[in-house]
C-alpha atoms as a PDB file:
ATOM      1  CA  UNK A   1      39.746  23.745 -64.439  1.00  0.00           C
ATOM      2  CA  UNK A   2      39.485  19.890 -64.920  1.00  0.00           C
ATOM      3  CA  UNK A   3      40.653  17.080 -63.024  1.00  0.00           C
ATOM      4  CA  UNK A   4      40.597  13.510 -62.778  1.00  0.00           C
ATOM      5  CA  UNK A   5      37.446  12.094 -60.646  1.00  0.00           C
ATOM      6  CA  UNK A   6      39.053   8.851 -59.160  1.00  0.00           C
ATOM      7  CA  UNK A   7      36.273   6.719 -59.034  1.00  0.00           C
ATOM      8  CA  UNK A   8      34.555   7.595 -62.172  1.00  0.00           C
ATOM      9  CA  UNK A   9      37.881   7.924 -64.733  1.00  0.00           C
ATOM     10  CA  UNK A  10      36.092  10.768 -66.362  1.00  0.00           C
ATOM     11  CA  UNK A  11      37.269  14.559 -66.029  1.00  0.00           C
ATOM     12  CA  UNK A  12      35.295  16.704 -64.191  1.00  0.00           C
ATOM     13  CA  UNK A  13      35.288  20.545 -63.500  1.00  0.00           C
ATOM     14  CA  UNK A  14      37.287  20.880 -60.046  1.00  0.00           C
ATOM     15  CA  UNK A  15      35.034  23.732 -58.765  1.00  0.00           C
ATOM     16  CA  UNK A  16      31.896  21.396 -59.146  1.00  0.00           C
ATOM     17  CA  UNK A  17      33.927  18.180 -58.182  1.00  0.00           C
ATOM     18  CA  UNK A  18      30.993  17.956 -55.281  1.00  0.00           C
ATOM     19  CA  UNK A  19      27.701  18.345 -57.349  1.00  0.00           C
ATOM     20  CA  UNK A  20      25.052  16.238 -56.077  1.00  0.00           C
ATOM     21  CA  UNK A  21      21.807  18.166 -56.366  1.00  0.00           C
ATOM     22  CA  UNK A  22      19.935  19.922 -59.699  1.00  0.00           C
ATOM     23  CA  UNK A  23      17.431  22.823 -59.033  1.00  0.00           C
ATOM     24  CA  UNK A  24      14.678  23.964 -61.784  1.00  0.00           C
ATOM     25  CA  UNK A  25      13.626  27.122 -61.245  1.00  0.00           C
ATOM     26  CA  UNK A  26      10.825  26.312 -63.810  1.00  0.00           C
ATOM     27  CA  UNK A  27       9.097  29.718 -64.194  1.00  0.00           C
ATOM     28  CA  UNK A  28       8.744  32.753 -62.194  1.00  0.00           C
ATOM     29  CA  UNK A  29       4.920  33.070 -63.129  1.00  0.00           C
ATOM     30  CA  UNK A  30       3.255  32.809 -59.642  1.00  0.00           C
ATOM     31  CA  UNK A  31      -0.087  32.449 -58.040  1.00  0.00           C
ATOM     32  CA  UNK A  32       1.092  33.875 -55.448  1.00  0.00           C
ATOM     33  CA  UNK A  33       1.577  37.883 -54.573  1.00  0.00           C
ATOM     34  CA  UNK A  34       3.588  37.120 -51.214  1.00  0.00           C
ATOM     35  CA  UNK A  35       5.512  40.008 -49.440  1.00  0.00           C
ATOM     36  CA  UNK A  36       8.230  37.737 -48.481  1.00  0.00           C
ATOM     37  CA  UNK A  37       9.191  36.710 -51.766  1.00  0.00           C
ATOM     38  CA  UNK A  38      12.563  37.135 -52.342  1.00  0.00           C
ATOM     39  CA  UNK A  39      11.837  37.322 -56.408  1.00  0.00           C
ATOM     40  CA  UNK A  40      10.064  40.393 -55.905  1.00  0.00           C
ATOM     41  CA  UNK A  41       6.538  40.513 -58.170  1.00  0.00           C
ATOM     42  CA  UNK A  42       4.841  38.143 -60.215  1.00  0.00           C
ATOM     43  CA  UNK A  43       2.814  37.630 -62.621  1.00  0.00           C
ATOM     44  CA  UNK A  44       0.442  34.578 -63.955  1.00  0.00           C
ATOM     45  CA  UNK A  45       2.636  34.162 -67.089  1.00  0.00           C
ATOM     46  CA  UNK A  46       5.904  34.085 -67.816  1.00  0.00           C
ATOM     47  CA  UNK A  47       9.087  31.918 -69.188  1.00  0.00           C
ATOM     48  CA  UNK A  48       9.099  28.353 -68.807  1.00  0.00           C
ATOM     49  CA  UNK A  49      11.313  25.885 -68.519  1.00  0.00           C
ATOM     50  CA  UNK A  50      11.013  22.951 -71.815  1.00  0.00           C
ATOM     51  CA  UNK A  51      10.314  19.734 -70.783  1.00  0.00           C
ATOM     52  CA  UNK A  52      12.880  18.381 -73.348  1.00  0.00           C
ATOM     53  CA  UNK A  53      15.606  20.297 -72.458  1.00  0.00           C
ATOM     54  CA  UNK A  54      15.182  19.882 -68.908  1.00  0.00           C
ATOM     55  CA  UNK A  55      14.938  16.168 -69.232  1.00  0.00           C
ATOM     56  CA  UNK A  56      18.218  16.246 -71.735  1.00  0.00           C
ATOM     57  CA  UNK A  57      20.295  18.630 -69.058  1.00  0.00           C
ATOM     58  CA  UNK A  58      19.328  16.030 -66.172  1.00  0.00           C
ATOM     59  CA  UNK A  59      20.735  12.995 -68.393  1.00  0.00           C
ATOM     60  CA  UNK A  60      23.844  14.371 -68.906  1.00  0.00           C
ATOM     61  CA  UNK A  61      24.062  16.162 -65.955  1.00  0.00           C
ATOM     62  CA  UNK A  62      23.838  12.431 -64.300  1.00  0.00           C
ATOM     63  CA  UNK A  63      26.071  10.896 -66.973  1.00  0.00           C
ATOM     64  CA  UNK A  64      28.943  12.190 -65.205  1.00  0.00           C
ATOM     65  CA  UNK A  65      28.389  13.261 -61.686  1.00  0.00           C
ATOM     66  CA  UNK A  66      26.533  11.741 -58.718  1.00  0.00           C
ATOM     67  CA  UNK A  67      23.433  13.856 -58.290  1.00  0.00           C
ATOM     68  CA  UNK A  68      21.494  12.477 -54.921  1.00  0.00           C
ATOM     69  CA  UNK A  69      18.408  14.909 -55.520  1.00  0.00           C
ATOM     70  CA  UNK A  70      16.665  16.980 -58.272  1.00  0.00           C
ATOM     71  CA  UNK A  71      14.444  19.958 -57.422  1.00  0.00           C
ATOM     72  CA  UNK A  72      11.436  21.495 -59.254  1.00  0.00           C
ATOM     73  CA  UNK A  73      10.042  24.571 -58.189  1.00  0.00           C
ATOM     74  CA  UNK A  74       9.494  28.590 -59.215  1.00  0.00           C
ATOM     75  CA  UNK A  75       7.476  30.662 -59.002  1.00  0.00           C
ATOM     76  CA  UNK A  76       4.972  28.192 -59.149  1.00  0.00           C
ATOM     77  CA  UNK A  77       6.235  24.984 -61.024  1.00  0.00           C
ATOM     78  CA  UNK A  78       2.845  23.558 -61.360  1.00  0.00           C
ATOM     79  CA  UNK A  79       1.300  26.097 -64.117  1.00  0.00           C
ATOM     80  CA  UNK A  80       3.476  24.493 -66.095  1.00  0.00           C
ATOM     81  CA  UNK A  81       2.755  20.269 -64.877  1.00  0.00           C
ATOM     82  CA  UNK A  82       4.663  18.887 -68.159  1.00  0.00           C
ATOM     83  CA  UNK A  83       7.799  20.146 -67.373  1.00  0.00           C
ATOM     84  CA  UNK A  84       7.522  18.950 -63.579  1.00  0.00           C
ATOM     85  CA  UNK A  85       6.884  15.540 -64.761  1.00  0.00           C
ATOM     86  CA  UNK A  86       8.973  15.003 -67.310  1.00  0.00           C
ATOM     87  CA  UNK A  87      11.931  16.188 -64.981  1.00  0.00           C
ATOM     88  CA  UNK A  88      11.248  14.147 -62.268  1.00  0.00           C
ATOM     89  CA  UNK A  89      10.701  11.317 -64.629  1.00  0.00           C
ATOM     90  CA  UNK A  90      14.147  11.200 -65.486  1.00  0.00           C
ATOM     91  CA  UNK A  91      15.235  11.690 -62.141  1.00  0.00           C
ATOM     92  CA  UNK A  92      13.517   8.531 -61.783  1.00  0.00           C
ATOM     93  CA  UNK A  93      14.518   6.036 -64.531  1.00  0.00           C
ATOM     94  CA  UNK A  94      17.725   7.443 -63.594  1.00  0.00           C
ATOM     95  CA  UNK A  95      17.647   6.517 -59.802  1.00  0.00           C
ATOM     96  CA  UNK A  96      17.907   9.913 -58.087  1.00  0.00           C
ATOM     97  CA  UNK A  97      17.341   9.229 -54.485  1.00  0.00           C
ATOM     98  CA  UNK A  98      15.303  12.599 -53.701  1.00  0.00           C
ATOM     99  CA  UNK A  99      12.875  13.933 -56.206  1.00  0.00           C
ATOM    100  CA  UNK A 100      11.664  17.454 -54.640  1.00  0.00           C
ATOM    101  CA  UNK A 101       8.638  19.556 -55.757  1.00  0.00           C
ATOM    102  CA  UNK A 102       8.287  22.950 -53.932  1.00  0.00           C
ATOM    103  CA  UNK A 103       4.652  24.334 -54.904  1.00  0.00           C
ATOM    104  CA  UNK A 104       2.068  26.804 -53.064  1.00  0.00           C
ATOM    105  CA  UNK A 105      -0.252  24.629 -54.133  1.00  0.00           C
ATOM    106  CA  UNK A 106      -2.526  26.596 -56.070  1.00  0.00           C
ATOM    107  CA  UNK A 107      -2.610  26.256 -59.659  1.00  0.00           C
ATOM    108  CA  UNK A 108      -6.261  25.323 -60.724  1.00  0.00           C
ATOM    109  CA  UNK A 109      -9.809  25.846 -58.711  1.00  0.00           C
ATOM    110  CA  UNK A 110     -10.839  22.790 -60.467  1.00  0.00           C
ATOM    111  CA  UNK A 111     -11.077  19.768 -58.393  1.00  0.00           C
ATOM    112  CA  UNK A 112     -10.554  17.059 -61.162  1.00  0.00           C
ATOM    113  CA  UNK A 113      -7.639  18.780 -62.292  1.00  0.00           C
ATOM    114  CA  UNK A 114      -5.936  18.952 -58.871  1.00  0.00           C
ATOM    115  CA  UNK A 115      -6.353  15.358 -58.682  1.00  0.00           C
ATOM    116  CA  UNK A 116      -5.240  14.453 -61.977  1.00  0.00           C
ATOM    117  CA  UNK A 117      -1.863  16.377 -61.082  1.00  0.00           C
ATOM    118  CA  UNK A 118      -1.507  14.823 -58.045  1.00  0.00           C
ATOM    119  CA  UNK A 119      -1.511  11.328 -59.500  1.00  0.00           C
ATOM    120  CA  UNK A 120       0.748  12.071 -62.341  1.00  0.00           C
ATOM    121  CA  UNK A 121       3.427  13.622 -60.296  1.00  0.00           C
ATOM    122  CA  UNK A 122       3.064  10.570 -58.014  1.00  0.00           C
ATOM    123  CA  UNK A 123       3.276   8.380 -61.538  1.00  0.00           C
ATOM    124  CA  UNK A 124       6.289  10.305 -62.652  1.00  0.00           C
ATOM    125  CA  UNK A 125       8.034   9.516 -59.339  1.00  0.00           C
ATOM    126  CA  UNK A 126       8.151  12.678 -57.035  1.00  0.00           C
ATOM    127  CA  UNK A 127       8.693  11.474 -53.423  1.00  0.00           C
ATOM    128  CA  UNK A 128       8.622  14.553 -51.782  1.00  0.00           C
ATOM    129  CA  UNK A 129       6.636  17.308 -52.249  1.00  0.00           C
ATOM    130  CA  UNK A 130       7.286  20.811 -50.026  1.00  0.00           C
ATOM    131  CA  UNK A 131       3.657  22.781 -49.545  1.00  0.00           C
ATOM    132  CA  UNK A 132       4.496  26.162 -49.154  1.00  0.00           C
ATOM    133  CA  UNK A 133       2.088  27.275 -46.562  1.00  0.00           C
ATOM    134  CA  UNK A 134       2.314  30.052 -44.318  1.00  0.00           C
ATOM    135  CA  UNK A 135       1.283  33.630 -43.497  1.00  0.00           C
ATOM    136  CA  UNK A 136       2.351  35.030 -46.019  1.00  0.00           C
ATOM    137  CA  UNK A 137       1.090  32.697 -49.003  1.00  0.00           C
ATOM    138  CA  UNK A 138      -2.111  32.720 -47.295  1.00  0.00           C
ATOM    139  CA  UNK A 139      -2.743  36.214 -47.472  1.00  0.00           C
ATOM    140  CA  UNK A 140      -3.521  35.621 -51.758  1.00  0.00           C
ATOM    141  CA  UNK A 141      -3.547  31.993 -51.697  1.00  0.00           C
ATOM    142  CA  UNK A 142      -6.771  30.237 -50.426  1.00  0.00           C
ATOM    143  CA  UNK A 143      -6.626  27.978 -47.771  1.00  0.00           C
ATOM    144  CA  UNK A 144      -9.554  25.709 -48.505  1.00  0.00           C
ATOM    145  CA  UNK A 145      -8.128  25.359 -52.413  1.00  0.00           C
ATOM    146  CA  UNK A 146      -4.716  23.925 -51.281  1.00  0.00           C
ATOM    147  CA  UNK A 147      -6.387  21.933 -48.594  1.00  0.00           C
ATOM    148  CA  UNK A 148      -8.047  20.373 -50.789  1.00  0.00           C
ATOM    149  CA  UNK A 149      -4.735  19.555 -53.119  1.00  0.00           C
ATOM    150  CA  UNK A 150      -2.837  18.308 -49.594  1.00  0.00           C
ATOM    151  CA  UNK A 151      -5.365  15.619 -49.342  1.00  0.00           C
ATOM    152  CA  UNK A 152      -5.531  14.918 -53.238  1.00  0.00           C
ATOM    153  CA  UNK A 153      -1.751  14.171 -52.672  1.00  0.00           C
ATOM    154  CA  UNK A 154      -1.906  12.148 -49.604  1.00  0.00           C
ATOM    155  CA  UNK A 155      -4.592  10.107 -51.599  1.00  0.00           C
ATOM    156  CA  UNK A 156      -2.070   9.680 -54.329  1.00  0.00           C
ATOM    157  CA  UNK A 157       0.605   8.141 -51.594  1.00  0.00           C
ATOM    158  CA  UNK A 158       1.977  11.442 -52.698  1.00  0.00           C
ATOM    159  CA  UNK A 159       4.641  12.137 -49.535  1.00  0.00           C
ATOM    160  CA  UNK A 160       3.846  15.922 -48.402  1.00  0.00           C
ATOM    161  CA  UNK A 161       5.053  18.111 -45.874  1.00  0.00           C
ATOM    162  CA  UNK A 162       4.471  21.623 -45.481  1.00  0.00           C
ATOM    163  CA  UNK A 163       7.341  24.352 -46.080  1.00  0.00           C
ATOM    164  CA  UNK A 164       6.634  27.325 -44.051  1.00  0.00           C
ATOM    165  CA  UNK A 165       8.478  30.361 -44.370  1.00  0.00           C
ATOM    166  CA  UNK A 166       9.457  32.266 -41.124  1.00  0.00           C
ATOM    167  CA  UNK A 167       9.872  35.768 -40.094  1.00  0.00           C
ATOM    168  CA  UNK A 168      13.569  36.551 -38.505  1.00  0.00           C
ATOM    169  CA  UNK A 169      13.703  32.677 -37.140  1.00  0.00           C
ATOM    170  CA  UNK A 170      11.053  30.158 -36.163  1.00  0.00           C
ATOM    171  CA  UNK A 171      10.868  30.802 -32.088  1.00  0.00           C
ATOM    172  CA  UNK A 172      10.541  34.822 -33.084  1.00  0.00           C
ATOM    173  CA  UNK A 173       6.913  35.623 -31.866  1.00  0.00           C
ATOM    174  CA  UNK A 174       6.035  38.158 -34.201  1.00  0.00           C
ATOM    175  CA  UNK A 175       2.652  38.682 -36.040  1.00  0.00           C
ATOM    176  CA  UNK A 176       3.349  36.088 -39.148  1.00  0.00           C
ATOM    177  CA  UNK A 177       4.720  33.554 -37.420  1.00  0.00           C
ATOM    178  CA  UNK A 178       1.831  33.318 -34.944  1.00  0.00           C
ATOM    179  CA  UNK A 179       0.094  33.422 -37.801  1.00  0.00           C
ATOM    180  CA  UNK A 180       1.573  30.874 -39.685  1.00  0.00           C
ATOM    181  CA  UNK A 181       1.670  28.571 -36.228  1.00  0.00           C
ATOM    182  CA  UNK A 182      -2.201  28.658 -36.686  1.00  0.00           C
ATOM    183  CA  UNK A 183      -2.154  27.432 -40.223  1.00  0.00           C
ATOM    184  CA  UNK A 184       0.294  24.411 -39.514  1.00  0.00           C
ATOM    185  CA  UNK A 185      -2.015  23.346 -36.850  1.00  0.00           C
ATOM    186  CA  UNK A 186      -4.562  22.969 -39.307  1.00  0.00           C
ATOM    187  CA  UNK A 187      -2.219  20.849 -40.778  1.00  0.00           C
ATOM    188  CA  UNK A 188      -1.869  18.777 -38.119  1.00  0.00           C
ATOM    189  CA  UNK A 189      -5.428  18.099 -38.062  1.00  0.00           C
ATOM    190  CA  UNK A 190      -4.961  16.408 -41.595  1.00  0.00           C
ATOM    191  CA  UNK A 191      -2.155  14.333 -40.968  1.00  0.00           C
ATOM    192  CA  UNK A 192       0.332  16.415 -42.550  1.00  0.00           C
ATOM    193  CA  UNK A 193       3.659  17.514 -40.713  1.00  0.00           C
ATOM    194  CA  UNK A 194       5.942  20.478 -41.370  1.00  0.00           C
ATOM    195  CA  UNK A 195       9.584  20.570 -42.733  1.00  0.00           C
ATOM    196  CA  UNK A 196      11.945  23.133 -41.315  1.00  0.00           C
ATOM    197  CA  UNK A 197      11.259  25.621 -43.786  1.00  0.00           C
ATOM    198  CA  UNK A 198      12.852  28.605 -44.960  1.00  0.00           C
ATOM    199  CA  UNK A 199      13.820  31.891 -43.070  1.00  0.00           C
ATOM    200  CA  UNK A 200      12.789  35.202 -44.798  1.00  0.00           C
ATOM    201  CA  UNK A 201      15.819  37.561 -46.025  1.00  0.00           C
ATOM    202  CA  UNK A 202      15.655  40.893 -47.235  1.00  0.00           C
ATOM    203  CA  UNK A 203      15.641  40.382 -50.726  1.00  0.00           C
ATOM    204  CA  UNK A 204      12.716  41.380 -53.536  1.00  0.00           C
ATOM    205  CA  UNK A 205       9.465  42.027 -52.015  1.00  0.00           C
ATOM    206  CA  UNK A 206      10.543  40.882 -48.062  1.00  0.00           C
ATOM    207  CA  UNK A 207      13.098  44.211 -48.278  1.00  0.00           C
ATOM    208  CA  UNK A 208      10.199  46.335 -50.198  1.00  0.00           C
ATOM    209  CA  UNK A 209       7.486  45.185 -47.927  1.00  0.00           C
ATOM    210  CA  UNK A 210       9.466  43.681 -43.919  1.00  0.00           C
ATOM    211  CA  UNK A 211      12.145  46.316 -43.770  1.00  0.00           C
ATOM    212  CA  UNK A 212      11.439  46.925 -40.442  1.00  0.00           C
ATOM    213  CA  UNK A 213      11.651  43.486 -39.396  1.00  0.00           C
ATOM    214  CA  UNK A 214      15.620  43.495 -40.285  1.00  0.00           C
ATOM    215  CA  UNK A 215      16.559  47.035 -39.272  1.00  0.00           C
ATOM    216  CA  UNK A 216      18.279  45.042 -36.056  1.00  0.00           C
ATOM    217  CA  UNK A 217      18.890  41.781 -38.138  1.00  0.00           C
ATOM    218  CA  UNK A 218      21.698  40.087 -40.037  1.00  0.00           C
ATOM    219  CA  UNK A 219      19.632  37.684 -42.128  1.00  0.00           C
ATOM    220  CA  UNK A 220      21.040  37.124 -45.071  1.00  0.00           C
ATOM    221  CA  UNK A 221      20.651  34.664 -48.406  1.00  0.00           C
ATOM    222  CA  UNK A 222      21.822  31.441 -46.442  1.00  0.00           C
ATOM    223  CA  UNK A 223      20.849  29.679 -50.013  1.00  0.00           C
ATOM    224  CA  UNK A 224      23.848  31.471 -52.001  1.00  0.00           C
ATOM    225  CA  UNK A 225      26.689  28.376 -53.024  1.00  0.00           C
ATOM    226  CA  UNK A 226      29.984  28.905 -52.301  1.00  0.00           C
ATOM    227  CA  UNK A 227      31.430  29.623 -56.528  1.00  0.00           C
ATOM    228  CA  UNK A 228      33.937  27.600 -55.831  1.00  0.00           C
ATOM    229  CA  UNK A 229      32.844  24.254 -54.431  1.00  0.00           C
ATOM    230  CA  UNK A 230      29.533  24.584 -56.231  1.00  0.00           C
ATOM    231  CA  UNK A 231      27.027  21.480 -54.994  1.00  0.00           C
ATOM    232  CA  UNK A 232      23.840  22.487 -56.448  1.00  0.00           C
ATOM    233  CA  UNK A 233      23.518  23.933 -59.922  1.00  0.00           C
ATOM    234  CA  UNK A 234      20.222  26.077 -60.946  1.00  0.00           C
ATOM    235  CA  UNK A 235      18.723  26.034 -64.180  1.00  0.00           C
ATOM    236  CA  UNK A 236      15.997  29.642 -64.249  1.00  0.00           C
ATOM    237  CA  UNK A 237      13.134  30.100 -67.140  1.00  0.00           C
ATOM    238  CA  UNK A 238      15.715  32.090 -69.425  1.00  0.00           C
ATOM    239  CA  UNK A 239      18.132  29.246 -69.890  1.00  0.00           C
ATOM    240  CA  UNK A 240      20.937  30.835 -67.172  1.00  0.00           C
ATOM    241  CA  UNK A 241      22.879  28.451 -65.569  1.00  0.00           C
ATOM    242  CA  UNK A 242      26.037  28.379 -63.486  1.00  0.00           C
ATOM    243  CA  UNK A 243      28.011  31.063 -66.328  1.00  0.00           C
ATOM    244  CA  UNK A 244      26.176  29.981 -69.723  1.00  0.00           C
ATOM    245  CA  UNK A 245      22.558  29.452 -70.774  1.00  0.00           C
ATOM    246  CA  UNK A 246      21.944  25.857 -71.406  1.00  0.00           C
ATOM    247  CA  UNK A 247      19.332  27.085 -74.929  1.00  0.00           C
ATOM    248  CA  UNK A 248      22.129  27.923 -76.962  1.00  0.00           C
ATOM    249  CA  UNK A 249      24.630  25.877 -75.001  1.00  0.00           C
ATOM    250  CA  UNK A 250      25.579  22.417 -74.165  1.00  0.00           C
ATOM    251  CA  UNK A 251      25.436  21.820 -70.616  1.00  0.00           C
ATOM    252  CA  UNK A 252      28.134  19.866 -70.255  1.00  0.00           C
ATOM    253  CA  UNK A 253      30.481  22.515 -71.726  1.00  0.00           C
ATOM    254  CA  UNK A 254      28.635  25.286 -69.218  1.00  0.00           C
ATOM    255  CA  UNK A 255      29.713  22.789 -66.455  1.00  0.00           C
ATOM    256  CA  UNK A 256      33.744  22.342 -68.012  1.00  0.00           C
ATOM    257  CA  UNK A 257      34.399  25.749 -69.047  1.00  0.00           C
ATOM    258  CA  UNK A 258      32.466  27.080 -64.958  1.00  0.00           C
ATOM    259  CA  UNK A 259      35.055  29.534 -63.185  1.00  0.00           C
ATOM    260  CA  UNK A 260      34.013  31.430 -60.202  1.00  0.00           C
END
């Protein structure tokens, strides 16, 4: 369904007549193993996202609607640096207000390599980078290693903030979230505050591994879009997006043809 966007002159789909935000899921290869995850299991490799056709879907994405923020994250969207960069790039050159990286923070032991992707997403133009850092990523993920990447990217003007992920709701005093209290005050210590972060739903690995957390719970996916007034599109490692896959499709004619 098309219709006439007033204050642009160009048609645009009705049901996406509010899209301001692109998300790159740019692989589900993970460092992590976390219980929570709502993806279920991981591995180190997997699909990735191009860096061309990322960049290309962004452009035209931008051409005709007014995206406010683009979003890189996975799995973890750092095994795979050129793709983060080039994204955020032209999110940049393009003027995107909010350029979001969600990482764990772990993708290399190596120090000089930490660095040097620290600087380059600060070169490319991220300006706002979510650490996820909690109980749960800290049970495979070690501390000291994404310490030492938090400071790497406050060196690098990089703005950080840690994501934590909580357990039924933040003021629940339940083992993890204790837990991951502790950890965020070792934030602190560095200088580094926390977002609101995310709270856990029984999906993938949190309904394998917390079931008994949400025998007496409602929490649900409070990330699912409303098909119908559709404000943030996602682009996953296969190509899938809104109906289509944007590999063997154009992405403006995934976006024209979208019904719920």
């Amino acid at each position: 369904m098309l219709t006439t966007d007033i204050h642009r002159g160009n048609k645009v789909n009705e049901y996406l007549k509010n899209l301001e935000k692109i998300e790159f899921v740019v692989t589900y290869a993970c460092t992590g193993k976390c219980k929570h995850c709502s993806e279920g299991e991981h591995s180190l490799r997997g699909k990735h996202i191009p860096p061309d056709s990322a960049a290309n879907a962004v452009r035209k994405i931008a051409s005709e609607y007014t995206i406010k923020t683009v979003m890189t994250f996975g799995g973890e969207p750092l095994l795979y640096p050129d793709t983060v960069y080039e994204i955020h790039k032209t999110a940049t050159e393009l003027g995107i207000a909010k350029r979001q990286v969600i990482t764990n923070g772990y993708f290399s032991n190596d120090i000089s390599r930490i660095r040097e992707i620290a600087v380059r997403l600060a070169e490319c133009g991220v300006n706002d980078v979510l650490l996820s850092a909690d109980a749960f990523h800290q049970e495979s993920i070690p501390f000291e290693t994404i310490k030492i990447f938090a400071n790497e990217a406050k060196k690098a003007n990089l703005p950080i903030r840690i994501q934590p992920a909580w357990l039924l709701s933040k003021n629940d005093d339940n083992p993890y979230n204790l837990k991951t209290k502790e950890i965020l005050r070792e934030f602190y210590k560095l200088g580094i505050e926390e977002n609101e972060g995310n709270i856990i739903f029984p999906e993938g690995n949190a309904k394998k591994y917390l079931a008994d957390y949400f025998i007496d719970s409602v929490n649900e996916n409070p990330y699912v879009e409303n098909p119908k007034d559709v404000k943030c599109i996602s682009f996953d490692p296969n190509g899938n997006v809104l109906n289509g896959n944007f590999y063997s499709q154009d992405i403006m004619d995934i976006i024209d043809k979208y019904t719920p």
